[in-house]
N, C-alpha and C. Protein backbone atom coordinates (compact mmCIF):
# COMPACT_ATOMS: atom_id res chain seq x y z
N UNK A 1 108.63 193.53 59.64
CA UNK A 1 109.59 193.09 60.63
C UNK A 1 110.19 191.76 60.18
N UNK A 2 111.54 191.76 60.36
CA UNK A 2 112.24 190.63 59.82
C UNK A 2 112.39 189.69 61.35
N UNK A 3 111.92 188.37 60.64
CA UNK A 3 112.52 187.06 61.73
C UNK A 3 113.49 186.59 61.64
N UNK A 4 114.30 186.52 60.88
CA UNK A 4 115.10 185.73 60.80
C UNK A 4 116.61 186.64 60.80
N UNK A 5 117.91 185.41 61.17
CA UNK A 5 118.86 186.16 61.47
C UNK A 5 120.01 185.54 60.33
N UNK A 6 120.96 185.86 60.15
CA UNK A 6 122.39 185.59 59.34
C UNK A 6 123.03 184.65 60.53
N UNK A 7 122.92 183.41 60.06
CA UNK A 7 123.65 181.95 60.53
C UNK A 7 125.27 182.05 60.70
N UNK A 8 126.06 182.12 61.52
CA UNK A 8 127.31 182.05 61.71
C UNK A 8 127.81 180.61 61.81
N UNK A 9 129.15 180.35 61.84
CA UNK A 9 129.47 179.00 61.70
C UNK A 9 129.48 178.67 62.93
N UNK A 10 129.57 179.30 63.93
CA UNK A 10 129.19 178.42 64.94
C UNK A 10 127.76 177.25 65.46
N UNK A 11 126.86 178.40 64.90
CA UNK A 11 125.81 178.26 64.28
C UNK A 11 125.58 177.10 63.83
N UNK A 12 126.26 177.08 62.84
CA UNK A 12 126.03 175.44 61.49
C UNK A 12 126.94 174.42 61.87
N UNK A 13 127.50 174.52 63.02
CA UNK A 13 128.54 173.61 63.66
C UNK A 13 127.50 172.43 64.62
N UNK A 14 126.65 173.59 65.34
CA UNK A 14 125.56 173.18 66.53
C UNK A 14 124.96 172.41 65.33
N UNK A 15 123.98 172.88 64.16
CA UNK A 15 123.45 172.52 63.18
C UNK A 15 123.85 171.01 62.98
N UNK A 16 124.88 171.21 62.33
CA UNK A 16 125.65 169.76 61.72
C UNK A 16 125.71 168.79 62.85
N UNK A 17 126.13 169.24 63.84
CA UNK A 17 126.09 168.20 65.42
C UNK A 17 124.82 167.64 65.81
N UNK A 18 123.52 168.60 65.55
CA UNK A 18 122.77 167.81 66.31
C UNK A 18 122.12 167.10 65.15
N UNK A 19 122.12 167.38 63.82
CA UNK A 19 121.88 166.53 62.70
C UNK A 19 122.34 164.82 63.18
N UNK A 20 124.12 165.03 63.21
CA UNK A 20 124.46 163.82 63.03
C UNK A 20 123.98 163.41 64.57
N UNK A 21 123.44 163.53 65.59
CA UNK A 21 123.14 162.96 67.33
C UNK A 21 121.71 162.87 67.02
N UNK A 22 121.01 163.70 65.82
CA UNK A 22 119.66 162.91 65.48
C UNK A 22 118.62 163.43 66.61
N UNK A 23 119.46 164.74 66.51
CA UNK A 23 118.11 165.86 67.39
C UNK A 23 117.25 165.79 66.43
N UNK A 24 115.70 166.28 67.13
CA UNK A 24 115.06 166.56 66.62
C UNK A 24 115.41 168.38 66.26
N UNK A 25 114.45 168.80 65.01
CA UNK A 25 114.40 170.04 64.45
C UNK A 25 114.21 171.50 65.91
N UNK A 26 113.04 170.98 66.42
CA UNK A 26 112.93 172.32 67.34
C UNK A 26 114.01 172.20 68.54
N UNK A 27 114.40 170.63 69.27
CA UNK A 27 115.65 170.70 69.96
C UNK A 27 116.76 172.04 69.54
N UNK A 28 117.19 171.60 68.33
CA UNK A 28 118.46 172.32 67.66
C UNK A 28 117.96 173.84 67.94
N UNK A 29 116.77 173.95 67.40
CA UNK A 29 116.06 175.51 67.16
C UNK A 29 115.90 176.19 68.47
N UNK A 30 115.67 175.12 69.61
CA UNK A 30 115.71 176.10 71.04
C UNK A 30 117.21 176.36 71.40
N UNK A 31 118.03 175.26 71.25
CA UNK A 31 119.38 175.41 71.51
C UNK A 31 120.03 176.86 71.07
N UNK A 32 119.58 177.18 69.84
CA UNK A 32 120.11 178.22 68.60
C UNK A 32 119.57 179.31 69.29
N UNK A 33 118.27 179.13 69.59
CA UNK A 33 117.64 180.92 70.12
C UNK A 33 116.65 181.28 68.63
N UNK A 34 116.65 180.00 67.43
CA UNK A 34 116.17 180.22 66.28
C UNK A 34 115.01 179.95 65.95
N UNK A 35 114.68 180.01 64.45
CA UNK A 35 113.15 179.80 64.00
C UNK A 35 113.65 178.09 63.51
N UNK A 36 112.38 177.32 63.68
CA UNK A 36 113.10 175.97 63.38
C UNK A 36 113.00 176.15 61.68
N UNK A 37 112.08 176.88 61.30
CA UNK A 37 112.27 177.33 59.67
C UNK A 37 113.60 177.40 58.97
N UNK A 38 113.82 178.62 60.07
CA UNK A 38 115.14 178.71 59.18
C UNK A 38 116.25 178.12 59.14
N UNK A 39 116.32 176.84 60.36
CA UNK A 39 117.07 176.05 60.27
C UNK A 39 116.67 174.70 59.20
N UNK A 40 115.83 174.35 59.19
CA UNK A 40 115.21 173.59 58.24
C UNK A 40 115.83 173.96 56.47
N UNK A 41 115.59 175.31 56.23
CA UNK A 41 116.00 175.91 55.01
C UNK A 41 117.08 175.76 55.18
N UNK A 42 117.96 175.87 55.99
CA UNK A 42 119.61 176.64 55.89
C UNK A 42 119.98 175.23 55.51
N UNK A 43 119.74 174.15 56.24
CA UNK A 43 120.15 172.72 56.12
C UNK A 43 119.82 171.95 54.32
N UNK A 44 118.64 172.45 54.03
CA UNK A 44 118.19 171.94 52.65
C UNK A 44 118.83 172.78 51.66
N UNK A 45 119.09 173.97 51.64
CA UNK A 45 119.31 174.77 51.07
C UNK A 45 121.27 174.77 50.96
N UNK A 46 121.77 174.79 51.79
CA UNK A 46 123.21 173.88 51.72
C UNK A 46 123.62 173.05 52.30
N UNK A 47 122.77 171.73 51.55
CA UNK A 47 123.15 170.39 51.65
C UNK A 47 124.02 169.95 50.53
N UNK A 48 125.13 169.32 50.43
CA UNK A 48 125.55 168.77 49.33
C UNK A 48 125.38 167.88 48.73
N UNK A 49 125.31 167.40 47.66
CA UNK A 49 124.65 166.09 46.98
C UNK A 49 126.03 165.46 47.05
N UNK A 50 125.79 163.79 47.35
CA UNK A 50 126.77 163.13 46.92
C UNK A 50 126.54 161.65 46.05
N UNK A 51 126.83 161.83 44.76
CA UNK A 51 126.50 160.92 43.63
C UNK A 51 127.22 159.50 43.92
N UNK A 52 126.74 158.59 44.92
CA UNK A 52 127.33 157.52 44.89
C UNK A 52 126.40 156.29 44.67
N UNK A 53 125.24 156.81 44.74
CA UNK A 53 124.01 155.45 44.20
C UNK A 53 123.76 155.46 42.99
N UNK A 54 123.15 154.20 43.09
CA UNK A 54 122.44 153.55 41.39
C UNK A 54 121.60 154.19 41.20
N UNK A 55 120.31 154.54 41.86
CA UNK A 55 119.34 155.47 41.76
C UNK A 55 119.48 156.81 41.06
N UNK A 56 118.77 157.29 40.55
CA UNK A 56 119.34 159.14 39.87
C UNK A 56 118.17 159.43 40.84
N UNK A 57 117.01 159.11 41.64
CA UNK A 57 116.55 159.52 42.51
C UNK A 57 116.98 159.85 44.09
N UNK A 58 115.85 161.02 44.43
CA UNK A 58 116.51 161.25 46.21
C UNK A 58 115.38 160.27 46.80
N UNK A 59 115.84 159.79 48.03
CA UNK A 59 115.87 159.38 49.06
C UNK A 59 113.93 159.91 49.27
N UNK A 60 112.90 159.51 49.84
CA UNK A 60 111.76 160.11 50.45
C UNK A 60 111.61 160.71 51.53
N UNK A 61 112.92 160.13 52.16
CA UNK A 61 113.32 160.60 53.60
C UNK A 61 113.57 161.87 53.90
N UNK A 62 114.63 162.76 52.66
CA UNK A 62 115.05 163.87 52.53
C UNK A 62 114.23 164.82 52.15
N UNK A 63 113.01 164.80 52.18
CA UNK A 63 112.29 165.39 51.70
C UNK A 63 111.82 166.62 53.27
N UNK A 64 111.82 165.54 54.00
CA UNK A 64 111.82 166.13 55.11
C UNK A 64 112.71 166.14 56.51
N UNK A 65 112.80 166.68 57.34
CA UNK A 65 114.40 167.41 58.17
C UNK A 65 114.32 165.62 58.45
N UNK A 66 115.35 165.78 58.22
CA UNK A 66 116.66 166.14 58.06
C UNK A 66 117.32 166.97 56.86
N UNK A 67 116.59 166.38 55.98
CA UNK A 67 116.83 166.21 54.47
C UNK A 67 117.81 166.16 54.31
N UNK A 68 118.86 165.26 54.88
CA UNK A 68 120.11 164.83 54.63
C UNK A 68 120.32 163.14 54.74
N UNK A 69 121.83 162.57 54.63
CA UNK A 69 121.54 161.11 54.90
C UNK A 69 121.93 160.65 56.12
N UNK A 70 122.91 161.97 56.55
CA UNK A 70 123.76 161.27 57.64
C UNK A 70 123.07 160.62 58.76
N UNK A 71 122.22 161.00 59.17
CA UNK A 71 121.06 160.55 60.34
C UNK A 71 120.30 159.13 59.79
N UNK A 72 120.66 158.52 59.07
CA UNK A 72 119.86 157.39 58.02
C UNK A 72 120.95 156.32 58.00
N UNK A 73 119.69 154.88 59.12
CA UNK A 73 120.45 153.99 59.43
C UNK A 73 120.95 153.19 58.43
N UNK A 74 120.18 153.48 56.74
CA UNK A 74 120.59 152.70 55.67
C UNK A 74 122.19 154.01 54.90
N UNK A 75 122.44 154.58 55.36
CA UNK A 75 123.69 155.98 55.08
C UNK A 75 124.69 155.42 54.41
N UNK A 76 125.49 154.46 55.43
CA UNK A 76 126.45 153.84 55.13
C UNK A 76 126.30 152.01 54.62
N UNK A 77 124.99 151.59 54.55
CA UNK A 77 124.87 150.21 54.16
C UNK A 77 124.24 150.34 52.75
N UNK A 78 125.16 151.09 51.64
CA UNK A 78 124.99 150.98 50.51
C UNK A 78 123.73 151.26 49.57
N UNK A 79 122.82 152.24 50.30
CA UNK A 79 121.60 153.14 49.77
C UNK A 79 121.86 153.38 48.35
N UNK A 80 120.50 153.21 47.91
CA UNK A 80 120.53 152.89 46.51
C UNK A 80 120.23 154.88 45.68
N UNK A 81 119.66 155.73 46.21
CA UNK A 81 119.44 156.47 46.14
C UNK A 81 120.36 157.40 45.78
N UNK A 82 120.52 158.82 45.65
CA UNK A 82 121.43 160.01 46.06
C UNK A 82 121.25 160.40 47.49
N UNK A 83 122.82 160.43 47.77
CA UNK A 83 122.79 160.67 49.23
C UNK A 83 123.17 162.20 49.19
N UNK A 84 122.87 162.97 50.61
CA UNK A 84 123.05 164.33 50.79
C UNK A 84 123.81 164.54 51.88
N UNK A 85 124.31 165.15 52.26
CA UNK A 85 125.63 165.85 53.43
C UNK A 85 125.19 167.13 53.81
N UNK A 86 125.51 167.48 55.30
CA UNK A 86 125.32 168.56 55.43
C UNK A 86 126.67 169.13 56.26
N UNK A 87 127.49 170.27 55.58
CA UNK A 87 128.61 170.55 56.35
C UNK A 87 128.65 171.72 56.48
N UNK A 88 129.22 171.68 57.93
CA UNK A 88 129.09 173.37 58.30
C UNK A 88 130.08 174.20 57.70
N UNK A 89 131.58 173.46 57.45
CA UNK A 89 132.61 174.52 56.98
C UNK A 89 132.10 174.32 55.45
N UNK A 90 131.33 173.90 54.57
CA UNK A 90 130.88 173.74 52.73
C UNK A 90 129.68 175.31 53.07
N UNK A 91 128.74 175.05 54.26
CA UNK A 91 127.93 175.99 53.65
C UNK A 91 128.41 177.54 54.43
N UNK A 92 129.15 177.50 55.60
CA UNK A 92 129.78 178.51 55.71
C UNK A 92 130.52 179.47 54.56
N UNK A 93 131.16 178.97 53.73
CA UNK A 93 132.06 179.28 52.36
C UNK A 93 130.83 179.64 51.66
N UNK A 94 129.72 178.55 51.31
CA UNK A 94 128.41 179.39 50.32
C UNK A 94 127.89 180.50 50.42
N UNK A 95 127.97 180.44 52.03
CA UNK A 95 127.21 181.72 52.26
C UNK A 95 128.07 183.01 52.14
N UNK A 96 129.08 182.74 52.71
CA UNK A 96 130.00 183.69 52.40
C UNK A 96 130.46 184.00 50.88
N UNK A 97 130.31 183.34 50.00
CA UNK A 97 130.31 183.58 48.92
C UNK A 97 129.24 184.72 48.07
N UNK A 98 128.09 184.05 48.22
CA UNK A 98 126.87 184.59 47.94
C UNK A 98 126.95 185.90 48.58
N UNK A 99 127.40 186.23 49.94
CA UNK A 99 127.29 187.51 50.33
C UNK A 99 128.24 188.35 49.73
N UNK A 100 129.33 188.01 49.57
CA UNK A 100 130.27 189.24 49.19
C UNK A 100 129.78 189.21 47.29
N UNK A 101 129.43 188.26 46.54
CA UNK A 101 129.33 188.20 45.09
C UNK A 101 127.59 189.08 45.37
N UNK A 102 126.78 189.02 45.86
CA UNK A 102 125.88 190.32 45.67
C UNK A 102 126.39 191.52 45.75
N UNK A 103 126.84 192.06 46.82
CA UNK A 103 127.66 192.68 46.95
C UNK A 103 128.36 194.07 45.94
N UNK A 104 128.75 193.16 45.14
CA UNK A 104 129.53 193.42 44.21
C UNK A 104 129.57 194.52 43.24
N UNK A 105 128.29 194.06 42.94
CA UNK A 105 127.67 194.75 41.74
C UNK A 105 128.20 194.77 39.88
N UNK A 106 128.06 195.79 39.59
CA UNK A 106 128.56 195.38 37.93
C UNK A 106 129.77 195.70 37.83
N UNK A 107 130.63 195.06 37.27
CA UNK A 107 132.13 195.50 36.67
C UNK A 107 131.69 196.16 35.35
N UNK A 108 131.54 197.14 35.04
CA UNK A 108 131.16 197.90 33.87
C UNK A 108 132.52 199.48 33.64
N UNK A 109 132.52 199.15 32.32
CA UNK A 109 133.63 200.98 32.28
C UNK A 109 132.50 201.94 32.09
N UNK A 110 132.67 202.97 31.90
CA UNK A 110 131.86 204.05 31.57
C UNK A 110 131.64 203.88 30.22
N UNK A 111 132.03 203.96 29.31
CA UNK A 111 131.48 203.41 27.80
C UNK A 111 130.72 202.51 27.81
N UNK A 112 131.01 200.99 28.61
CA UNK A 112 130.42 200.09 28.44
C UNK A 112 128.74 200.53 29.31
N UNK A 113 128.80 201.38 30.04
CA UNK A 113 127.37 201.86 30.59
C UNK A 113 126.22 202.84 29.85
N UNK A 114 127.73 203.11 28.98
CA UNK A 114 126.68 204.36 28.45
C UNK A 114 125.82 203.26 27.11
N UNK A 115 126.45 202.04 26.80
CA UNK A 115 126.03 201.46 25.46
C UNK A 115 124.74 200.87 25.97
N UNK A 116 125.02 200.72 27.28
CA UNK A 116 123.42 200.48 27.84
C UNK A 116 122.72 201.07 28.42
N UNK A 117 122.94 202.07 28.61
CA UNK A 117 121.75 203.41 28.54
C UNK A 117 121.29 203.85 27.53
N UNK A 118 122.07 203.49 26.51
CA UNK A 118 121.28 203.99 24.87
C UNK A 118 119.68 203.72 25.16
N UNK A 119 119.33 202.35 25.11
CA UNK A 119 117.48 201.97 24.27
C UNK A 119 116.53 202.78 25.47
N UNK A 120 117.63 202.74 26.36
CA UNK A 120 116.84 203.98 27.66
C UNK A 120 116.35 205.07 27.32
């Protein structure tokens, strides 16, 4: 049995909102009707990096939820670290990406299939 559901952008809108208002994780997750897991993942998982510190290291903070910066009173006072973003219309597009490119499958001609069915 599967728990978990396919995140809509409305979804990652609530997400991104209560990030930046500095909900806590299960707040957001009762709001959603969700697993706070999979909000946790969806957020780490398309977060964007943004290369503006001296540091080539992340943050210790990000390690856990938020795992972003925006909620981080040092965000905008020149953090030495890599900072992270979390946007709902960036990971809306990922996901949507990722879904239709599985999808897909092989662009192959028939010759080009049969040359790999040969060692078969």
């Amino acid at each position: 049995m599967k728990d978990w559901k396919h995140i809509n952008f409305e979804q990652r809108k609530v997400i991104s909102s209560g990030i930046s208002h500095n909900y806590k994780l299960k707040e957001i997750a009762d709001t959603l009707g969700l697993n706070p897991t999979n909000i946790s993942k969806e957020v780490k998982r398309n977060r964007k990096e943004i290369k503006n510190g001296t540091e080539k290291t992340s943050c210790k903070k990000t390690i856990r939820w938020h795992h972003v910066c925006s909620s981080c009173t040092k965000y905008y006072n020149n953090c030495p670290y890599i900072k992270y973003k979390y946007d709902a219309s960036w990971a809306q597009n990922q996901a949507d990406y990722k879904l239709i490119s599985s999808r897909k499958g092989l662009d192959l001609s028939e010759d080009e299939m049969k040359e790999l069915d040969k060692p078969i």
